[in-house]
Structures are given as C-alpha cells and as structure tokens.
Protein backbone atom coordinates (compact mmCIF):
# COMPACT_ATOMS: atom_id res chain seq x y z
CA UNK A 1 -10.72 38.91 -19.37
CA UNK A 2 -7.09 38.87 -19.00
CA UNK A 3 -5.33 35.78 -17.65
CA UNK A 4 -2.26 36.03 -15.65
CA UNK A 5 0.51 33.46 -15.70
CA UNK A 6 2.34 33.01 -12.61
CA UNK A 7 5.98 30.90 -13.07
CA UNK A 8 6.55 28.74 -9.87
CA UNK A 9 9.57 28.34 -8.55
CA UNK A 10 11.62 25.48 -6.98
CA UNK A 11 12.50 26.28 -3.04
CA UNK A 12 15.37 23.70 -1.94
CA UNK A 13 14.79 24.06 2.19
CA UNK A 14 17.52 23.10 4.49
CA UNK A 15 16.50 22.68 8.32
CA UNK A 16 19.18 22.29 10.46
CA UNK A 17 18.65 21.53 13.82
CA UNK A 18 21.03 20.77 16.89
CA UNK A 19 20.09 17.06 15.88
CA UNK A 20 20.14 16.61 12.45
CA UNK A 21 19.75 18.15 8.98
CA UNK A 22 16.64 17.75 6.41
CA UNK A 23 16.50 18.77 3.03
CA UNK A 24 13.13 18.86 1.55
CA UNK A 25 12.00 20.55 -1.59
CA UNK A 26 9.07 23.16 -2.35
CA UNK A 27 7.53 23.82 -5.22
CA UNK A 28 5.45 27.32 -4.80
CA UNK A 29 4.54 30.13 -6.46
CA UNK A 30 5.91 32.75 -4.35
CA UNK A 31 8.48 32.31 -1.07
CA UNK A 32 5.58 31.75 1.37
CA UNK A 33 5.72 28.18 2.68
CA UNK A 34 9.70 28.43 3.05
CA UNK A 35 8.69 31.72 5.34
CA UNK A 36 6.23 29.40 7.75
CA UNK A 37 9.42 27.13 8.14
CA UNK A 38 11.89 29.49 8.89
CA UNK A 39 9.07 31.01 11.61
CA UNK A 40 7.43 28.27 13.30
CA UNK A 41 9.32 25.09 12.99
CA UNK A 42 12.61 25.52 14.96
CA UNK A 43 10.88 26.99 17.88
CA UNK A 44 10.67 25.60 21.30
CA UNK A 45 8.01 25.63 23.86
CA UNK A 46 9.46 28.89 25.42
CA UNK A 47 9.87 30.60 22.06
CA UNK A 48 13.74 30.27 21.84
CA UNK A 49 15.06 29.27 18.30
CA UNK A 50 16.27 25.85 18.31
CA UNK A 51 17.72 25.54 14.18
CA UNK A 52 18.21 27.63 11.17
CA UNK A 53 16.14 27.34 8.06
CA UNK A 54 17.64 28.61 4.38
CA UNK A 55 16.51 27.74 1.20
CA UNK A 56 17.43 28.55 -2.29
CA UNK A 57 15.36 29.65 -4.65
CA UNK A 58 15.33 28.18 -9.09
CA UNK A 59 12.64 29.08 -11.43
CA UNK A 60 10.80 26.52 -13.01
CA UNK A 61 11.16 26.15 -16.71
C-alpha cells in the first residue's frame, strides 16, 4: 500500500467588485475552489463579468 501525502496550500482570494473588496482565505489542496470564484461569482444575470477575482498562492508548512 503506498500512501501519498498531499501539502495544502494557503489561497489568499481577493474579490473585487464595482462595490466593494473582500479578502477571504482558502485553505485547499490544489487551486480548485479559487477557480469556482473567479468563474461563477462575479457574474450577472446576463452572463457579463461584474469583478475580478486573484488570489495568491503559499504552501503550508
């Protein structure tokens, strides 16, 4: 049996919208969450973008 050790990694999201700006922070183990932002959050009902997502990425240690 082998056992695989995945590291996670720290995601520090900024959302800025034409509003106001969040910071929130993910912990994952790969970029996927912070991808799901970035596509469905700052989208309005006719599909237009509405914000910008980014996010930095750290490894846990």
């Amino acid at each position: 049996m082998f056992v695989i050790k995945r590291s996670r990694k720290r995601y520090l999201v900024t959302i800025e919208s034409n509003v106001q700006t969040i910071v929130i922070l993910v912990i994952a183990i790969d970029d996927g969450m912070c991808r799901i932002l970035r596509n469905h959050l700052l989208v309005d009902d006719n599909g237009n973008k509405i914000g910008k997502v980014s996010f930095t990425e750290t490894v846990l240690g």
